[in-house]
Protein backbone atom coordinates (compact mmCIF):
# COMPACT_ATOMS: atom_id res chain seq x y z
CA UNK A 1 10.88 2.94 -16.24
CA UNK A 2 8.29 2.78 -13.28
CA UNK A 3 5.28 4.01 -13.13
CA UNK A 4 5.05 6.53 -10.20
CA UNK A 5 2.13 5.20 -7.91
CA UNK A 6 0.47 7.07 -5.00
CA UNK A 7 -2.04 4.95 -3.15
CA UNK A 8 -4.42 6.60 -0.06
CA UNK A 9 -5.64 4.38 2.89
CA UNK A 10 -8.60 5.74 3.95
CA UNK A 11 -7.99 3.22 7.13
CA UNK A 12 -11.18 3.41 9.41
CA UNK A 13 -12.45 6.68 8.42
CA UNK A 14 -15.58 8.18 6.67
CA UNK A 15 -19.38 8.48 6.71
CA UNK A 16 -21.13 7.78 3.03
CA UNK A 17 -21.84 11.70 3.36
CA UNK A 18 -17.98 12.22 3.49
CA UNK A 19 -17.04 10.02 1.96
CA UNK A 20 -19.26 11.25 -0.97
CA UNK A 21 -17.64 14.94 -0.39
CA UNK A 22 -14.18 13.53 -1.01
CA UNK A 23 -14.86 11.59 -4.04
CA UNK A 24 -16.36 15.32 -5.39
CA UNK A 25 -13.29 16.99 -4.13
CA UNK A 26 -10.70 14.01 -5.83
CA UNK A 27 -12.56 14.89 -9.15
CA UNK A 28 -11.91 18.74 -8.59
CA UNK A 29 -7.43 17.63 -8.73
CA UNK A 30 -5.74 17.59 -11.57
CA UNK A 31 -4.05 14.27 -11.24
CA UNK A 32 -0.63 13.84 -13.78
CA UNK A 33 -1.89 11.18 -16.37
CA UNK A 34 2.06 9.60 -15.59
CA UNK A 35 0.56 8.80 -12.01
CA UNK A 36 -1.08 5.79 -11.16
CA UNK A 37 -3.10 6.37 -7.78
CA UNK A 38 -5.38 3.77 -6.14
CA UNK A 39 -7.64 4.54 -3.07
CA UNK A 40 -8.65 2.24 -0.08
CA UNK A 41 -11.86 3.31 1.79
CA UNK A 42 -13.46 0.86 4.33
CA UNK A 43 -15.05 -2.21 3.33
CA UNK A 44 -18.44 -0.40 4.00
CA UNK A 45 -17.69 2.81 1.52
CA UNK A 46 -15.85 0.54 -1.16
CA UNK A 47 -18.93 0.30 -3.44
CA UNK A 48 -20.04 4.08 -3.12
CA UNK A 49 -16.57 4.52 -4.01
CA UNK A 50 -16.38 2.44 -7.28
CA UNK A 51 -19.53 4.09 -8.43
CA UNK A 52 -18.35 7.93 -7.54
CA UNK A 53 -14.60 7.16 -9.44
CA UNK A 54 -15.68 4.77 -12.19
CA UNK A 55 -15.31 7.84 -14.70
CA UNK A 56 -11.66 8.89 -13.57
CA UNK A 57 -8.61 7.04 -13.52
CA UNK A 58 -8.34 6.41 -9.80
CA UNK A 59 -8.53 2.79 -8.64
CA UNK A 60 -9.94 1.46 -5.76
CA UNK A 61 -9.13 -1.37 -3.29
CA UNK A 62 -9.53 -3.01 -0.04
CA UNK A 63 -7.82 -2.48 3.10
CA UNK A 64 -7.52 -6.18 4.05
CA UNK A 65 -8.79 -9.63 2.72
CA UNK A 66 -9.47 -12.75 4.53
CA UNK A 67 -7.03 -15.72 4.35
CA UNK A 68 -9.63 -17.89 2.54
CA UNK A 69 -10.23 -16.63 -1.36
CA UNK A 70 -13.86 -17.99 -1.61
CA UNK A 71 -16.85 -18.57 0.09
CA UNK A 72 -17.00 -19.98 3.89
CA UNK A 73 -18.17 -20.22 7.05
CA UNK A 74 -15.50 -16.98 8.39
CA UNK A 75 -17.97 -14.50 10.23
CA UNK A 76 -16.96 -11.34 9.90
CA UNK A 77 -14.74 -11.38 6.69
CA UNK A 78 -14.69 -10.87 3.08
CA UNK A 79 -12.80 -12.82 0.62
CA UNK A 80 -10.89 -11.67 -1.94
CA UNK A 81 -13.59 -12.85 -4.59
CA UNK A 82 -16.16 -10.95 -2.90
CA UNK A 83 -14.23 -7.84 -3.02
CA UNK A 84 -13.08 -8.32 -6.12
CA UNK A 85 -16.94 -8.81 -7.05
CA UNK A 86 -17.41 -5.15 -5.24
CA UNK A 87 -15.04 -4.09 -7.79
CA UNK A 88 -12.02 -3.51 -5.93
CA UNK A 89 -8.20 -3.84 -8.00
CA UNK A 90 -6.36 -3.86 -5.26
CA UNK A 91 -5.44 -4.73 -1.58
CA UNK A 92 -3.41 -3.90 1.30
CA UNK A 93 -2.17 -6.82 3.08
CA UNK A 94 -0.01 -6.80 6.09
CA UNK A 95 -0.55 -3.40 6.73
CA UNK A 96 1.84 -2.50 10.70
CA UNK A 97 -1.93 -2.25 12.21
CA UNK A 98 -3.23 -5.10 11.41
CA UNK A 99 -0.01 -6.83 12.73
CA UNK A 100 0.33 -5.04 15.62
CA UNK A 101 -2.83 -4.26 16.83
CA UNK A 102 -4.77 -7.93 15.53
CA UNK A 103 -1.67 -10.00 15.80
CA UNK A 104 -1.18 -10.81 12.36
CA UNK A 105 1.48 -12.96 11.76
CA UNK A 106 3.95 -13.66 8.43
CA UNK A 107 1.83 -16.35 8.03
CA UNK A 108 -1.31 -15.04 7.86
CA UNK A 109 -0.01 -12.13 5.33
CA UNK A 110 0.99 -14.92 3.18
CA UNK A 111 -2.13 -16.53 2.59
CA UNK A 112 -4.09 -13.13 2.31
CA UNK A 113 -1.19 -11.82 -0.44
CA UNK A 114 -1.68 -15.47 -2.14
CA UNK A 115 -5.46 -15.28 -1.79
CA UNK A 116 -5.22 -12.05 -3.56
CA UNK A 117 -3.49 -12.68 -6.54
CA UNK A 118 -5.86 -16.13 -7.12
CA UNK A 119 -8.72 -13.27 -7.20
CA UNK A 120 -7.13 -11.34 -9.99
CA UNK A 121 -6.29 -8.39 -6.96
CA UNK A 122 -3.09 -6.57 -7.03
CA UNK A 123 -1.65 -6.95 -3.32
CA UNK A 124 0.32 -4.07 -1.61
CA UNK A 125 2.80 -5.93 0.36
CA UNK A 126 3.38 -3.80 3.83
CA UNK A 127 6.31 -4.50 5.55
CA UNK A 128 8.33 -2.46 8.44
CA UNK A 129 9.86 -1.71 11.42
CA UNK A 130 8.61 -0.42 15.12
CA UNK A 131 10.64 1.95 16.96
CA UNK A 132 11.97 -0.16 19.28
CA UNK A 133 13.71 -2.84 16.53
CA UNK A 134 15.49 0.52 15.00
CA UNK A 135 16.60 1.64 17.57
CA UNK A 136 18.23 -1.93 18.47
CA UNK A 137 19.46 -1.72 15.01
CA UNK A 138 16.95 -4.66 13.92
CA UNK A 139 15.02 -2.72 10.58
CA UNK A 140 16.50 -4.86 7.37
CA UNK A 141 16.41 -8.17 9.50
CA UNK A 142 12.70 -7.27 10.26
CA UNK A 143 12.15 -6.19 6.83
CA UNK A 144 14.07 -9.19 4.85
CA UNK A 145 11.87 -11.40 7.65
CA UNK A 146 8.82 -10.16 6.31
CA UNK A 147 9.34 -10.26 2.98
CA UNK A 148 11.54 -13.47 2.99
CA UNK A 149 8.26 -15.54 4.45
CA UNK A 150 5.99 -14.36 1.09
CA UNK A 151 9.21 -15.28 -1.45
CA UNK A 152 9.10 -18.24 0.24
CA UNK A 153 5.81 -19.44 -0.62
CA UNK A 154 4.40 -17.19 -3.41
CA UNK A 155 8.06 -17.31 -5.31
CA UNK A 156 9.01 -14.02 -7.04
CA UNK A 157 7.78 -14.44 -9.77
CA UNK A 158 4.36 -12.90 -7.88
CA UNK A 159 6.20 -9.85 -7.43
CA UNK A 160 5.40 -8.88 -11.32
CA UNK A 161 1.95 -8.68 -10.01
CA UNK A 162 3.18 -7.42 -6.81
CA UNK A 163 3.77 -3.67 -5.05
CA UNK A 164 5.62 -3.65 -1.52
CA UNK A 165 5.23 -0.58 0.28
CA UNK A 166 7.67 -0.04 3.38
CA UNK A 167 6.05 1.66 6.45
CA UNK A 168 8.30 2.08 9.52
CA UNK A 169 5.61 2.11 12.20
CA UNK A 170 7.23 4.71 14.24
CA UNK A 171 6.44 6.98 11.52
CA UNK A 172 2.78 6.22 11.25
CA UNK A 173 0.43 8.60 12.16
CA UNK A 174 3.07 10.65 14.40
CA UNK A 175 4.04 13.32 12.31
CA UNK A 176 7.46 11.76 12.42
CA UNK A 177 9.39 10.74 8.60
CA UNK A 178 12.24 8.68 8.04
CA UNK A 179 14.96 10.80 6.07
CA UNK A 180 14.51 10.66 2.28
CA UNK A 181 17.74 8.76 2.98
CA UNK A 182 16.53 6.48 5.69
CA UNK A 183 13.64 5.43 3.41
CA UNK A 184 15.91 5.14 0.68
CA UNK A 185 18.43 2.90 2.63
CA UNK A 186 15.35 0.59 3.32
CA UNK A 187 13.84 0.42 -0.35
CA UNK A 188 17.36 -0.47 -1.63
CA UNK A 189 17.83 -3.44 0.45
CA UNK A 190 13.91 -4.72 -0.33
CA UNK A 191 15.01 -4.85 -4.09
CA UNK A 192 18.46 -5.95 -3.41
CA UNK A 193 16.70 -8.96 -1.35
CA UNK A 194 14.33 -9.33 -4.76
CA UNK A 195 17.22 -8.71 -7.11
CA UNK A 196 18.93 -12.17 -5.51
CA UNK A 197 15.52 -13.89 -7.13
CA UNK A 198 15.36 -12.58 -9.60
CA UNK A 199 17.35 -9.16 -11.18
CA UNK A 200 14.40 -8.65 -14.01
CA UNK A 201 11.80 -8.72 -11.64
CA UNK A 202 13.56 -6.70 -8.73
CA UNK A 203 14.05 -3.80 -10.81
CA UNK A 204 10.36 -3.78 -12.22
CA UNK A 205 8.58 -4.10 -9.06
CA UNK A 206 7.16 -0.53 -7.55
CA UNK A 207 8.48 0.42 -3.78
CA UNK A 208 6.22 2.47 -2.08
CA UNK A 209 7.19 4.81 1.36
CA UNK A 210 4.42 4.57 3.79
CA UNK A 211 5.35 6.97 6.64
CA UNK A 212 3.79 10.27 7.08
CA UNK A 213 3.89 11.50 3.60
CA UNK A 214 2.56 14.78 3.26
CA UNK A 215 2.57 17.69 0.06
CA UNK A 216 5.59 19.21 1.82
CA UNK A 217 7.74 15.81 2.23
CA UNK A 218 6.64 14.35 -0.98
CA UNK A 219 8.89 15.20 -3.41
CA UNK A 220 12.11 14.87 -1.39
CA UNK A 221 10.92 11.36 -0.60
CA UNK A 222 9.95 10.58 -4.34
CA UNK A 223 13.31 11.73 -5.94
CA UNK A 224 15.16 8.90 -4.47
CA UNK A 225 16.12 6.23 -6.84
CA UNK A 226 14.39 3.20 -5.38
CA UNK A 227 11.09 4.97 -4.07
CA UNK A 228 8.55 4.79 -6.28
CA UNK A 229 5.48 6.27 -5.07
CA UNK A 230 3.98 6.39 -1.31
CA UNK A 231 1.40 4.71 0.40
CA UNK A 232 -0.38 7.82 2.14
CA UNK A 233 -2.88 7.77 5.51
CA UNK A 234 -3.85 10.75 6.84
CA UNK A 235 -3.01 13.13 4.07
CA UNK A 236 -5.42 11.08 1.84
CA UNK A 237 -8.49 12.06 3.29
CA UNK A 238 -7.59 15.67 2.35
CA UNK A 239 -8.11 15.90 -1.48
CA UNK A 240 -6.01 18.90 -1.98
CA UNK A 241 -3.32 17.49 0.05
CA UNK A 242 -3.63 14.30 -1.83
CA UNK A 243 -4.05 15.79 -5.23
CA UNK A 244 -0.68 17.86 -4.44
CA UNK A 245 1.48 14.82 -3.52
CA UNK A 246 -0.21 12.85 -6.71
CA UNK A 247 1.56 16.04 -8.55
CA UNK A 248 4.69 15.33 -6.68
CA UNK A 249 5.19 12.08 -7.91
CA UNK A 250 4.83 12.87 -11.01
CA UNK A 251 7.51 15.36 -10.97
């Protein structure tokens, strides 16, 4: 069985003053021991953040990594060996902003998800759709694209190590949800595509919904069979809010 997993990007949020009231608050929920949950403040907060949480079961991890796993000459960046050196588990790569907004390309999530796993990080693979491509019908040929490009040249076998959390981008941040069923539809076909690879490994690897998850959606969204968890934004930067939906999962 699954482990349910709720994860909460923090995105660019947060002062340290904050940032240190909602560690306090996260310490104040009463988090189901079933639930794995991982948090992703900025770069900036991720040390304050291992220190305020290094007594509670709540992992933390980037938002992004650079392409190159080491050292170099890449102003601006941080490896994955440097965050993993902060003390970060984990890291979002390919998350719809990053793509859309800073033009990342498949390519470029590749080599972060690869540089990622050479660091000893657990990656959270974000793939999805924008409005326009459902609308035109386009969602599980954008979403096999995505995910076909990192099977491709990681192999599947880095899926044991792997999560993939599905975000349609019209649902981001609008208030607007895909259907428990809509998600569902989605999730199935992501471990259907993994399932082709490999069956074993398809049917361990955790799905995430990323899409406006909030305490009143959560459980709806977390009873299908191929949703595993969510990858939460707003609603993760309120600790009750986020404590509830943690309970949700592991319901």
């Amino acid at each position: 069985m699954r482990r349910p997993l709720v994860a909460g990007n923090w995105k660019m949020n947060g002062t340290r003053a904050s940032v240190a009231e909602l560690i306090e608050a996260l310490r104040q929920q009463g988090i189901p021991e079933m639930v794995e949950v991982v948090v992703f403040p900025t770069t900036l907060h991720l040390m304050q953040v291992v220190s305020g949480l290094e007594d509670m079961a709540i992992a933390v991890g980037a938002q992004d990594c650079a392409v190159d796993a080491g050292f170099g000459a890449l102003t601006g960046e941080e490896s994955a060996s440097q965050l993993a050196d902060a003390g970060s588990s984990w890291v979002l790569v390919g998350h719809s902003e990053r793509r859309l907004i800073l033009g990342e390309s498949d390519e470029v999530v590749s080599k972060k998800f690869a540089a990622a796993l050479v660091c000893g990080m657990t990656p959270v693979l974000c793939l999805g759709e924008t409005l326009e491509q459902r609308q035109a019908g386009q969602t599980l040929e954008v979403v096999e694209r995505q995910l076909a490009r990192i099977l491709a040249d990681a192999g599947v076998s880095a899926f044991e190590r792997a999560v993939v959390a599905y975000e349609p981008v019209w649902a981001i941040g609008t208030g607007l949800t895909a259907t428990p069923q809509q998600a569902q539809e989605v999730h199935s076909a992501i471990r259907e595509q993994l399932s082709r690879e490999d069956q074993r490994i398809a049917e361990g690897v955790r799905l995430l919904y990323g899409g406006s998850v909030k305490a009143e959606n959560a459980a709806e969204l977390f009873g299908m069979p191929d949703i595993d968890g969510g990858l939460i934004g707003g609603a993760s930067l309120k600790a009750n809010d986020f404590g509830a939906i943690c309970r949700a999962a592991g319901n």
